[in-house]
Protein backbone atom coordinates (compact mmCIF):
# COMPACT_ATOMS: atom_id res chain seq x y z
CA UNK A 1 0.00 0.00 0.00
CA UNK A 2 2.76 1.99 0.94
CA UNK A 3 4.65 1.66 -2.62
CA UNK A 4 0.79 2.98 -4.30
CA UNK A 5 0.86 5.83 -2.17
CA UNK A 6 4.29 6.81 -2.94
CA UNK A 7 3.78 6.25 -6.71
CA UNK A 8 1.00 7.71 -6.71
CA UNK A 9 2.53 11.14 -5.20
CA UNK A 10 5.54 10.49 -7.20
CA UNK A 11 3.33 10.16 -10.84
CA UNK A 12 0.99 13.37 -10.03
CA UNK A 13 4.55 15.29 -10.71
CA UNK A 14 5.46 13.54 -13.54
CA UNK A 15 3.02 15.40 -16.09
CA UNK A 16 4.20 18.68 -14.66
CA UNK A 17 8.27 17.65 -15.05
CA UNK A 18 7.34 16.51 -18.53
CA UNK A 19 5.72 19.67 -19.25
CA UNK A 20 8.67 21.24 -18.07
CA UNK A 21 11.37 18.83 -20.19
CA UNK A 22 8.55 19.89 -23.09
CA UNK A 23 8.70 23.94 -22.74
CA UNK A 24 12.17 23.71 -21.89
CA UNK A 25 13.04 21.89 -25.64
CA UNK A 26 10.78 22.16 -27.88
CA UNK A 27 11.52 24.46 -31.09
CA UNK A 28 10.88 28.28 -29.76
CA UNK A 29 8.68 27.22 -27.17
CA UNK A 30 7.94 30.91 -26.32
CA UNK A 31 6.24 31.78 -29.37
CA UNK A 32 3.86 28.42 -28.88
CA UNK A 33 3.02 29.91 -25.51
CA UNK A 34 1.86 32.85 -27.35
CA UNK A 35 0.49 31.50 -30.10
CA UNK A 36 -2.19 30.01 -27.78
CA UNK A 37 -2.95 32.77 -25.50
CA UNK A 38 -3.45 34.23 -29.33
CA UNK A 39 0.05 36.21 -29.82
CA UNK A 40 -0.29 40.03 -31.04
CA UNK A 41 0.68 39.93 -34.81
CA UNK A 42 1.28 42.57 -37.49
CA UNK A 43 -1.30 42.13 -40.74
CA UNK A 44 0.13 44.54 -43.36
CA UNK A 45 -0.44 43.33 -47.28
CA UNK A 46 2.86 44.75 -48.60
CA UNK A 47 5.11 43.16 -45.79
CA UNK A 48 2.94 40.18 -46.02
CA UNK A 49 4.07 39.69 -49.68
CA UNK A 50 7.20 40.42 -49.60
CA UNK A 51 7.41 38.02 -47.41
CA UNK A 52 5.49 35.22 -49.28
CA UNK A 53 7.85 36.16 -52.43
CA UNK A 54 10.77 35.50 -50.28
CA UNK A 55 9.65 32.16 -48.90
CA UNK A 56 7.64 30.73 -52.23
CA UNK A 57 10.48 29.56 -54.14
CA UNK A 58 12.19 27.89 -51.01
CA UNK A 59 8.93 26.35 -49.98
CA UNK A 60 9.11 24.96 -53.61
CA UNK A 61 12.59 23.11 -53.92
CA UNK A 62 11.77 21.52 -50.13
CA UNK A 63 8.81 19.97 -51.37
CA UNK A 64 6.08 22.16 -49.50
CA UNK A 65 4.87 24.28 -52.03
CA UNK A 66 0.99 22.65 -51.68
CA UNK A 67 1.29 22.91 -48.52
CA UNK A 68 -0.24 26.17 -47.98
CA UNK A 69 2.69 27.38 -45.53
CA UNK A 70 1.90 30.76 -44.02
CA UNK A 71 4.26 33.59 -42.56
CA UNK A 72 2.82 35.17 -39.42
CA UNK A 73 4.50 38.56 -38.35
CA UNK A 74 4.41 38.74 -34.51
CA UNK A 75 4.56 41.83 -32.77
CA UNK A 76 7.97 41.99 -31.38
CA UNK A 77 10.82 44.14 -31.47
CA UNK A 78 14.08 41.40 -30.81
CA UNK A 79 14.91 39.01 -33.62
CA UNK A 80 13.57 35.79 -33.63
CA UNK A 81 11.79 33.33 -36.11
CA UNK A 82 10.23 30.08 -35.43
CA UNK A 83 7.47 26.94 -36.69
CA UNK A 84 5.32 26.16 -34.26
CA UNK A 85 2.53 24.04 -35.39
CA UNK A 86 3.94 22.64 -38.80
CA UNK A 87 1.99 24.87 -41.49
CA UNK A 88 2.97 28.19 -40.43
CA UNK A 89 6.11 30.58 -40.15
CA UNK A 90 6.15 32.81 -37.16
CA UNK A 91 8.19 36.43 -38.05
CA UNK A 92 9.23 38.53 -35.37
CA UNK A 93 8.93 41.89 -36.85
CA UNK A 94 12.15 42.43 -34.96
CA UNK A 95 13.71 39.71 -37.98
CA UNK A 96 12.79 42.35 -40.23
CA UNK A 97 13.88 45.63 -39.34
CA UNK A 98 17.56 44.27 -38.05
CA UNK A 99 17.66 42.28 -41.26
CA UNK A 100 19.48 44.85 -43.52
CA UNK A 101 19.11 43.38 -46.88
CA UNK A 102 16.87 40.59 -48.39
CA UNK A 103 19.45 37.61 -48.10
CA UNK A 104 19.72 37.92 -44.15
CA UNK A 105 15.65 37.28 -43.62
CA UNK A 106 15.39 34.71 -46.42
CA UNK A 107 18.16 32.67 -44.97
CA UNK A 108 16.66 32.69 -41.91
CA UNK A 109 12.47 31.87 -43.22
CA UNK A 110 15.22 29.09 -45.39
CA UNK A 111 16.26 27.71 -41.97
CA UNK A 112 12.92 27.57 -40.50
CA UNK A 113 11.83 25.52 -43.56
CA UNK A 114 14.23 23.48 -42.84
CA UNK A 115 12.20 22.58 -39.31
CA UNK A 116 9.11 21.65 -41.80
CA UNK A 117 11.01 19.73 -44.01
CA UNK A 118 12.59 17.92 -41.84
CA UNK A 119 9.43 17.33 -40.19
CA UNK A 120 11.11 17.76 -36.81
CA UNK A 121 8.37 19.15 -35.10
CA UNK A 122 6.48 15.73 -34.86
CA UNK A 123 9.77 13.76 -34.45
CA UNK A 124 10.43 16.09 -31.48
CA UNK A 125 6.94 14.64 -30.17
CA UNK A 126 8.09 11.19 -31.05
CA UNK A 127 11.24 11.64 -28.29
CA UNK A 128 9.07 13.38 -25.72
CA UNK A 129 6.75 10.38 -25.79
CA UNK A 130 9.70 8.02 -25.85
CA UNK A 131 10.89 10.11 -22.66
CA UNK A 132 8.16 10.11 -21.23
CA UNK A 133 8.26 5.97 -21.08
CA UNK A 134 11.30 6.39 -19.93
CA UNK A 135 10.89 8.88 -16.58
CA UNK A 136 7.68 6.85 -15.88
CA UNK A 137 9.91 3.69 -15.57
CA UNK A 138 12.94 5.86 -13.44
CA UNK A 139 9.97 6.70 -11.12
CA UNK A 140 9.02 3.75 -10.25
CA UNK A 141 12.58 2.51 -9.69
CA UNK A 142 13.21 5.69 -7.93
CA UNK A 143 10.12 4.95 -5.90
CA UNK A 144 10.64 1.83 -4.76
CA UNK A 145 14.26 2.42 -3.83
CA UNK A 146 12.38 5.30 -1.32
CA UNK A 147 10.16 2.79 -0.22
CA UNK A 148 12.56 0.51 0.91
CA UNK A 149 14.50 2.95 2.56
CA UNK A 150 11.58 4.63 4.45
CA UNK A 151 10.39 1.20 5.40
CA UNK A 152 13.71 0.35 7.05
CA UNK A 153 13.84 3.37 9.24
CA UNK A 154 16.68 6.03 9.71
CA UNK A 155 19.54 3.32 9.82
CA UNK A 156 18.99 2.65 5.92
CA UNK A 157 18.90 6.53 4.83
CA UNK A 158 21.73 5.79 2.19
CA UNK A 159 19.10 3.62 0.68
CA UNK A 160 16.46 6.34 0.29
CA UNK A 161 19.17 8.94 -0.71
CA UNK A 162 20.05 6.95 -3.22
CA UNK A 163 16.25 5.95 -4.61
CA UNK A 164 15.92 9.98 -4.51
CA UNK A 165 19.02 10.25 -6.93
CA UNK A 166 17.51 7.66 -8.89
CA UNK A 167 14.58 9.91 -9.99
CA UNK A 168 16.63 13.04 -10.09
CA UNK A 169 19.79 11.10 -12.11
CA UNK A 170 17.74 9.65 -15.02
CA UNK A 171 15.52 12.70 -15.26
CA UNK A 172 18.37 14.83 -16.12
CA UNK A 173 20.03 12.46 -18.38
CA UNK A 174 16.63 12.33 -20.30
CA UNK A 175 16.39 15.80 -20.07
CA UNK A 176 20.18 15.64 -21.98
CA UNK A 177 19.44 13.34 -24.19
CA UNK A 178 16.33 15.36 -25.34
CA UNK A 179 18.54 18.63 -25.70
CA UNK A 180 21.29 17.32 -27.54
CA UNK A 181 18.23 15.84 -29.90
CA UNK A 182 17.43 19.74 -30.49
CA UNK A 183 21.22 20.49 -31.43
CA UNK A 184 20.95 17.90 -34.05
CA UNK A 185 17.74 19.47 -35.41
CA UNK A 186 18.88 22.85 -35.62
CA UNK A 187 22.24 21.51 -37.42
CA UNK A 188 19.92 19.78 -39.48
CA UNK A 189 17.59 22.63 -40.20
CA UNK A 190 20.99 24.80 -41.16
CA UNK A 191 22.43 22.66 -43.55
CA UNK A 192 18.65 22.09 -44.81
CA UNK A 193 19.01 25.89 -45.61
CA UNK A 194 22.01 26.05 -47.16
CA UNK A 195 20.84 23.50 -49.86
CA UNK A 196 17.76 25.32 -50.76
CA UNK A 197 19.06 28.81 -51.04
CA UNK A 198 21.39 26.81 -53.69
CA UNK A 199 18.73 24.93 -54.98
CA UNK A 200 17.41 28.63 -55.89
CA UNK A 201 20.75 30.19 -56.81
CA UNK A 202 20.41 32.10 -53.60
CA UNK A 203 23.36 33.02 -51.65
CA UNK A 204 23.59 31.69 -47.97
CA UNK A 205 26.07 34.45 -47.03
CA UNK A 206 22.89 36.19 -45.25
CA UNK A 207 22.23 33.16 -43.32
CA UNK A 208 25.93 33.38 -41.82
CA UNK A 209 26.15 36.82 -41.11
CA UNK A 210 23.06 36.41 -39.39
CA UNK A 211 23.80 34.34 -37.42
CA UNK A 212 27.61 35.21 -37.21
CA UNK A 213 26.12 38.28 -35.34
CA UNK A 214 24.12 36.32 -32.71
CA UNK A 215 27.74 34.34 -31.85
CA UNK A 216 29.44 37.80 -31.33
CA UNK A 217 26.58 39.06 -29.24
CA UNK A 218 25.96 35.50 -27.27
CA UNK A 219 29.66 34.70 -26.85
CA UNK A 220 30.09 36.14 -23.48
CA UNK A 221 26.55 34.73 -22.35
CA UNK A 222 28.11 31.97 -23.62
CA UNK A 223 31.78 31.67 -22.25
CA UNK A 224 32.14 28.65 -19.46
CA UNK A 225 28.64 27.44 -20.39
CA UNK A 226 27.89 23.59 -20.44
CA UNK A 227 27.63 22.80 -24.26
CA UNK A 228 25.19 19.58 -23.14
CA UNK A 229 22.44 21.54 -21.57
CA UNK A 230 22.12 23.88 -24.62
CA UNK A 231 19.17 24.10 -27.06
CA UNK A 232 20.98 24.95 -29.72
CA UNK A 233 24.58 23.86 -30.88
CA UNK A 234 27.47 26.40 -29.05
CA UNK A 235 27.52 30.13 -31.05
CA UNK A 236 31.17 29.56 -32.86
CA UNK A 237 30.61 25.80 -33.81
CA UNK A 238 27.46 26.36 -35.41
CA UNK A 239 28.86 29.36 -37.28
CA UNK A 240 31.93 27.92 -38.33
CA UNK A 241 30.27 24.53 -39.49
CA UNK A 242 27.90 27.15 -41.41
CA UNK A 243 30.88 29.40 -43.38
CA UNK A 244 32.28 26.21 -44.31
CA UNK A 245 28.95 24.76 -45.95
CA UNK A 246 27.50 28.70 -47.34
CA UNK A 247 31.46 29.13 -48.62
CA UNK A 248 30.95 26.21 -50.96
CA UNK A 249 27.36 27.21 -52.74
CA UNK A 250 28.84 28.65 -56.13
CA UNK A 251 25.91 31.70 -54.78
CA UNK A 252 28.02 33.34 -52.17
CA UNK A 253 29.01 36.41 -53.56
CA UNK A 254 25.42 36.83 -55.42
CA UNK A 255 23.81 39.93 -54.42
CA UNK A 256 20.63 40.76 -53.95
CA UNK A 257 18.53 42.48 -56.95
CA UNK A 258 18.14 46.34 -56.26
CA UNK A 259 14.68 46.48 -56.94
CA UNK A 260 14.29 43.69 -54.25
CA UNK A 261 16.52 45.55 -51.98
CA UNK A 262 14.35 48.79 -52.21
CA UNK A 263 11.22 46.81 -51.51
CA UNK A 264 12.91 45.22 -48.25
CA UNK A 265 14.05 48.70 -47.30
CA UNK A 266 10.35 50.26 -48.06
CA UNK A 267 9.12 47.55 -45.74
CA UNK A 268 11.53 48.04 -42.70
CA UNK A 269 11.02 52.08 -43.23
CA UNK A 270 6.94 51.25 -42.66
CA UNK A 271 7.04 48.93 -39.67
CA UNK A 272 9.92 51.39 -38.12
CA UNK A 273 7.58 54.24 -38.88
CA UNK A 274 4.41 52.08 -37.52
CA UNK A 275 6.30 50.37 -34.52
CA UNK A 276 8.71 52.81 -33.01
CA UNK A 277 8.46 56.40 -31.41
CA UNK A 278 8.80 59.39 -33.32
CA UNK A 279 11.96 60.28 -32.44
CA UNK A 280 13.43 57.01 -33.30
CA UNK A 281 12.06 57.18 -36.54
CA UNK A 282 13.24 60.57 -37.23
CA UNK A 283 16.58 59.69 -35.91
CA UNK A 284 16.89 56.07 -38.55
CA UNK A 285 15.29 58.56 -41.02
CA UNK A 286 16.67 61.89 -40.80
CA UNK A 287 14.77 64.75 -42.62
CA UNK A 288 18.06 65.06 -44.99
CA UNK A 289 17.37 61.50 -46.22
CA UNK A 290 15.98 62.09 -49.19
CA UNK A 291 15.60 58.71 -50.13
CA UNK A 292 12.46 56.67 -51.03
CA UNK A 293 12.52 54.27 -47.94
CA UNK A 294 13.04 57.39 -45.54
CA UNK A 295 10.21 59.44 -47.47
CA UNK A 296 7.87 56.41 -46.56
CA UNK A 297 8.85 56.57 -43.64
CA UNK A 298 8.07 60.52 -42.85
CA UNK A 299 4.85 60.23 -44.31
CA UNK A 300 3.71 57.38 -42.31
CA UNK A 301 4.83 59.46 -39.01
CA UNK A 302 3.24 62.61 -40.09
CA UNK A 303 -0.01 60.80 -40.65
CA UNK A 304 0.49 59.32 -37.18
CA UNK A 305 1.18 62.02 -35.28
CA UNK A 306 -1.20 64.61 -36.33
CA UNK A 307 -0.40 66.59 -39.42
CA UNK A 308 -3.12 65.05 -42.03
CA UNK A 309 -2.57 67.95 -44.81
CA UNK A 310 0.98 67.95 -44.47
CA UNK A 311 0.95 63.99 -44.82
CA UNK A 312 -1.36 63.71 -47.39
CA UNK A 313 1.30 65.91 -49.86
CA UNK A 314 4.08 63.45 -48.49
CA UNK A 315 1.66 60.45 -49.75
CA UNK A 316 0.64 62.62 -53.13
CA UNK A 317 4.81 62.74 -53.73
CA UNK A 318 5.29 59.39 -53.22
CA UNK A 319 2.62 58.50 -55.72
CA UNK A 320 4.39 60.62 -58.46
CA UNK A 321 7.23 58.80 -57.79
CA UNK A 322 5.32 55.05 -58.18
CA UNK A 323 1.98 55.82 -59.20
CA UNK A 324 1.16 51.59 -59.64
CA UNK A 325 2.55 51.37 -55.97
CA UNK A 326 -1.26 50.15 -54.51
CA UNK A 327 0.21 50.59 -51.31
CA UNK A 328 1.06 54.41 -51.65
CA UNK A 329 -2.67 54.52 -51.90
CA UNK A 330 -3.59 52.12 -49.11
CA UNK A 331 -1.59 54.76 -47.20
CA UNK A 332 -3.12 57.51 -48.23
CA UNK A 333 -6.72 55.97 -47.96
CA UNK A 334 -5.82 54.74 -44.37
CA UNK A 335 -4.75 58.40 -43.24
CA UNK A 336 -7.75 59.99 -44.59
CA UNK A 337 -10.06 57.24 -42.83
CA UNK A 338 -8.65 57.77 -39.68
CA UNK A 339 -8.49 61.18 -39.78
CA UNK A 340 -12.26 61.41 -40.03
CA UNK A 341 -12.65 61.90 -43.92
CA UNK A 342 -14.37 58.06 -44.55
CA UNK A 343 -16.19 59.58 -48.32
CA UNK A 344 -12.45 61.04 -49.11
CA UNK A 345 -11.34 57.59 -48.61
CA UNK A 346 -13.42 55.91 -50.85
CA UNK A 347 -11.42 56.66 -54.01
CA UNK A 348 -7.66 56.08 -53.09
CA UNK A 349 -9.27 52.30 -51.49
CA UNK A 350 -10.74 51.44 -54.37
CA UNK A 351 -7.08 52.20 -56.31
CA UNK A 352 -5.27 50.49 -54.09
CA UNK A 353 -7.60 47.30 -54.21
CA UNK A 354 -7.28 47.18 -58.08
CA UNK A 355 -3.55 47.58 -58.13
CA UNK A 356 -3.21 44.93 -55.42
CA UNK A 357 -4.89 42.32 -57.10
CA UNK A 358 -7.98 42.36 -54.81
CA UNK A 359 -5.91 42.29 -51.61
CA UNK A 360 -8.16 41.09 -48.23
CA UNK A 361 -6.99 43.24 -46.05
CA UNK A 362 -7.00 46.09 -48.51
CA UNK A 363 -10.33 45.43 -49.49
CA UNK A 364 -11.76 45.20 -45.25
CA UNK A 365 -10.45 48.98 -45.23
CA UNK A 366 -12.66 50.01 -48.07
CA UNK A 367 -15.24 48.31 -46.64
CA UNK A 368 -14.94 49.90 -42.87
CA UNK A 369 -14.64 53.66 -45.38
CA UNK A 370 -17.67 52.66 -47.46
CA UNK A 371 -19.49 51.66 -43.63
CA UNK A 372 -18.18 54.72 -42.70
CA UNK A 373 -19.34 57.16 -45.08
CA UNK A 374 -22.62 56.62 -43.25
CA UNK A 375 -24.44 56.50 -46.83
CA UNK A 376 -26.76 53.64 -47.46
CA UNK A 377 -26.07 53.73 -51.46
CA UNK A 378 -22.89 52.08 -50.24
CA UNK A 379 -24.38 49.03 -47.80
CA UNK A 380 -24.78 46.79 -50.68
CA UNK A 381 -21.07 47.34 -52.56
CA UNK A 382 -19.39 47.10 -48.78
CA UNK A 383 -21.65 44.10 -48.21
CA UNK A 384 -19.84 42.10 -51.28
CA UNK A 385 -16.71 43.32 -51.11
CA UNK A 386 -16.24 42.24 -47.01
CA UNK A 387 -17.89 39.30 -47.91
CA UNK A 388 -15.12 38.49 -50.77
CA UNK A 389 -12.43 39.45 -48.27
CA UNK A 390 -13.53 36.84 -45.22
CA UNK A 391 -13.73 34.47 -47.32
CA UNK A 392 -10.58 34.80 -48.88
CA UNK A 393 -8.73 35.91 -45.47
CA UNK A 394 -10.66 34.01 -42.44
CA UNK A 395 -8.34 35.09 -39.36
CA UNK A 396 -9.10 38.90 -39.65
CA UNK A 397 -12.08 40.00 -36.69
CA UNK A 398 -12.41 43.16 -38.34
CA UNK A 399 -13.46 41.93 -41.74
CA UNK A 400 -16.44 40.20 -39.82
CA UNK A 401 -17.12 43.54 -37.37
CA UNK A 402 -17.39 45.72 -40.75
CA UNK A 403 -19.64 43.27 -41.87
CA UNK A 404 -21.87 43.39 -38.71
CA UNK A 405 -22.07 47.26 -39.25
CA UNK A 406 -22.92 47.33 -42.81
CA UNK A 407 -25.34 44.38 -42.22
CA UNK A 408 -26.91 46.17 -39.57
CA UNK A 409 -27.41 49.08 -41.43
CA UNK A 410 -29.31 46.89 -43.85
CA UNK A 411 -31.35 45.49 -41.09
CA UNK A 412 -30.14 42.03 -41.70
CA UNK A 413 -30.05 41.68 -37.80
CA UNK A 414 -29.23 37.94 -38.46
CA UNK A 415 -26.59 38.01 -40.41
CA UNK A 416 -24.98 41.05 -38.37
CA UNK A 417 -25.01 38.63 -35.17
CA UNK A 418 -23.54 35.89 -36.61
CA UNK A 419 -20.45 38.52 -38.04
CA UNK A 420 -20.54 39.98 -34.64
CA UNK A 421 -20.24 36.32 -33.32
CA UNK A 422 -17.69 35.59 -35.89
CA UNK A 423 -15.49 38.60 -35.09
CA UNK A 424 -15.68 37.89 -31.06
CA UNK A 425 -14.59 34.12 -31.91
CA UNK A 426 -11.53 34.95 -33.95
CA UNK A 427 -10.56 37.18 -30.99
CA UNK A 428 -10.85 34.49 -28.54
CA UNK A 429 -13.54 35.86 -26.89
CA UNK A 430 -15.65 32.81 -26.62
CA UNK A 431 -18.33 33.74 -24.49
CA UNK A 432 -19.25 36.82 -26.35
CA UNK A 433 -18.76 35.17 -29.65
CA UNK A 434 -21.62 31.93 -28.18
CA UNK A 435 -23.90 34.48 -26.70
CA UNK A 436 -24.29 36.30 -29.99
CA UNK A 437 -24.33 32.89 -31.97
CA UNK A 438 -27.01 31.66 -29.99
CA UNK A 439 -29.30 35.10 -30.97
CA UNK A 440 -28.58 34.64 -34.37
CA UNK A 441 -29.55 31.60 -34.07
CA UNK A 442 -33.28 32.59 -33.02
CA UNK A 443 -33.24 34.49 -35.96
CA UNK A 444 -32.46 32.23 -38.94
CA UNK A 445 -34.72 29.57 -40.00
CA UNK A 446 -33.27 26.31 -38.98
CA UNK A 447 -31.32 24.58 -41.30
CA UNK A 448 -30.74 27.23 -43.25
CA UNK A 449 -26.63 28.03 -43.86
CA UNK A 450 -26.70 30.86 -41.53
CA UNK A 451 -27.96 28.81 -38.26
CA UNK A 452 -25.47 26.01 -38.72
CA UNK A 453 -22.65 28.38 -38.79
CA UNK A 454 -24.05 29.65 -35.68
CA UNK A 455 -24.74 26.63 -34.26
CA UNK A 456 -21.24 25.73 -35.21
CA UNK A 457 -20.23 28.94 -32.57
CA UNK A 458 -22.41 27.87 -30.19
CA UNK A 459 -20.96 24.06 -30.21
CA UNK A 460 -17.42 24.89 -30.54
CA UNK A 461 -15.17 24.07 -27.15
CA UNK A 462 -12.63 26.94 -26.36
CA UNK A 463 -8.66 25.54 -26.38
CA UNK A 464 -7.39 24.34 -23.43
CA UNK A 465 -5.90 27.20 -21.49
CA UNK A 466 -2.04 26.63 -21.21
CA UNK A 467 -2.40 25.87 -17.36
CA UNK A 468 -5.26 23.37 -17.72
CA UNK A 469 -4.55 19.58 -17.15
């Protein structure tokens, strides 16, 4: 009875240690985390497909071009870049903005496909399981060594010290074995890069100064640190094994192509003028730069910080410069929406949505400016064109709370509660999103499409919260 009691106690820790072994290996655990509390991202078309460019023809020689393989921009300054659930690419928008020219962020989104390709996310499973096994049979070993130490009183102590160090020993040489199984991944996933960035007569030399920068800032961190309790392989190994495989692709001294390097830098001058203070904008950008990145850049601040007229001549400028740019007029839609001038808006959307090739996103902000415009004529044309754009982009709540609006303006209170229920569910808000589900439900005829995508709200079980059991 005794031995139960002790297993018993002993087992009721081993999920949480194995959740711990789990967080403490698996690939970029941190962003999981996130990813299921529902992690702040960044939805922006034009950094969204340069993005997509950068990764398609990678995705293509690694066999996971039908794959439908998303990149995910996550609000964060510090670089960082990680797969977390096997179909998606999570972007730190940090990764961008330190990544000074095209080559640096596609070697990295080439490493990370490495991770999918190599399928290592469900291997990784695979050895957690087999660990798993493993600590289960070291606790009951460990156990009954306790036992019979506790059962023969203080004079056999030695016995029960040593049953405690046979938990604690094979725990941490599991824990080991599971971490030097991540070193081998990552080595994997790096010379996995390396062979599609020459599969596409792309240079690696971005990959290694990337991460030829992380050894010089990590080294101290680094210096007298055990090399077997590390995640990843040790800063100057991993670099060095890296020159000596990018060295050898016939691509290393290919450069990027300038009109490629002019669309990275427009991106990193929008998120820097979107994501950091004035001042540090102005500073990166100075008003002498007369250059098209740094121009971008201004505008988007002026808009920002108050100055609509002055903004809207920065936009106009910019538009002379590239007048197919659809994103020059996204911009200059955007600033005239929020500036209170929906009607003004109108025109510079629509642009913008027939440059872009019918872009979502693009097409929710002309909606939310033909919603806004407060003019009935519109209700109809914003009715089709959200509707195109949620069904085309599903993970956007403000696609469906446009909707709502213009659908309550119709007085199609039906089909407004199921948006609003819609919107509320893709923010996580489940109790909102069931309690308008179930009113919509009351007012569609059953059967009909509307009620079972209701009743598919209604009936849908939230995620497990992280700390759940």
């Amino acid at each position: 009875m005794l031995l139960r009691m002790v297993l018993r106690k002993k087992m009721s820790k081993l999920t949480a240690v194995a959740a711990a072994i789990a967080l403490a290996v698996a690939p970029m655990s941190p962003g999981l985390a996130q990813q299921e509390k529902g992690p702040p991202t960044i939805r922006d078309t034009e950094s969204e497909q340069l993005l997509r460019e950068y990764t398609r023809p990678i995705l293509r020689v690694a066999g996971l071009e039908k794959q439908n393989i998303q990149v995910v921009i996550i609000n964060e300054s510090a670089f960082n870049a990680f797969v977390a659930d096997g179909r998606r690419i999570f972007v730190n928008y940090g990764a961008m903005m330190q990544s000074e020219t095209p080559n640096q962020i596609i070697g990295v989104l080439a490493h990370e496909t490495g991770h999918l390709a190599g399928g290592h996310l469900a291997k990784l499973r695979e050895q957690l399981a087999q660990a798993q096994t493993q600590m289960i049979i070291a606790m009951l070993l460990g156990a009954g060594a306790l036992v019979a130490g506790a059962r023969s009183g203080n004079g056999n102590s030695g016995l029960a010290n040593a049953g405690a160090a046979a938990v604690a020993g094979p725990q941490e040489m599991i824990r080991r074995t599971l971490l030097s199984y991540q070193r081998q991944q990552e080595e994997n996933a790096d010379r996995a890069g390396v062979k599609f960035l020459t599969a596409t007569s792309q240079s690696a030399r971005g990959m290694y100064e990337t991460f030829k920068r992380f050894t010089n800032d990590s080294l101290f961190a680094a210096r007298g640190a055990d090399p077997y309790v590390q995640s990843h392989p040790m800063p100057a190994e991993r670099v060095a094994a890296l020159e000596e495989m990018a060295r050898s692709s016939p691509y290393w001294n290919k450069k990027d192509d300038p009109a490629l390097q002019l669309r990275h830098d427009m991106v990193r001058a929008k998120i820097s003028a979107f994501m950091e203070r004035q001042d540090t904008v102005y500073r990166r950008y100075p008003l002498s730069n007369d250059s098209m990145p740094a121009r971008y850049a201004h505008a988007i601040a002026t808009y920002l910080h108050g100055d609509l007229r002055s903004a809207l001549a920065q936009i106009d400028a910019l538009i002379q410069m590239q007048p197919n740019n659809p994103y020059f007029y996204e911009l200059r839609g955007q600033a005239l929406l929020e500036g209170g001038k929906p009607v003004e808006a109108i025109a510079p959307l629509r642009k913008a949505v027939q440059l872009s090739n019918n872009a979502p996103l693009i097409e929710m902000l002309l909606g939310q400016a033909l919603v806004a415009s407060n003019n009935k004529a519109y209700t109809e044309e914003a009715i089709a064109i959200l509707r195109a754009a949620v069904a085309r982009e599903t993970e956007a709540p403000v696609g469906y709370t446009q909707l709502a609006m213009a659908y309550g303006r119709k007085g199609d209170f039906a089909q407004a509660d199921l948006a609003s229920a819609q919107a509320a569910f893709l923010r996580g808000d489940n109790k909102t999103a069931r309690e308008l589900a179930s009113r919509a439900k009351t007012r569609f005829a059953i059967g009909t499409p509307g009620w079972v995508k209701a009743d598919d709200i209604v009936a849908a079980k939230p995620l497990p919260s992280q700390n759940s059991n």
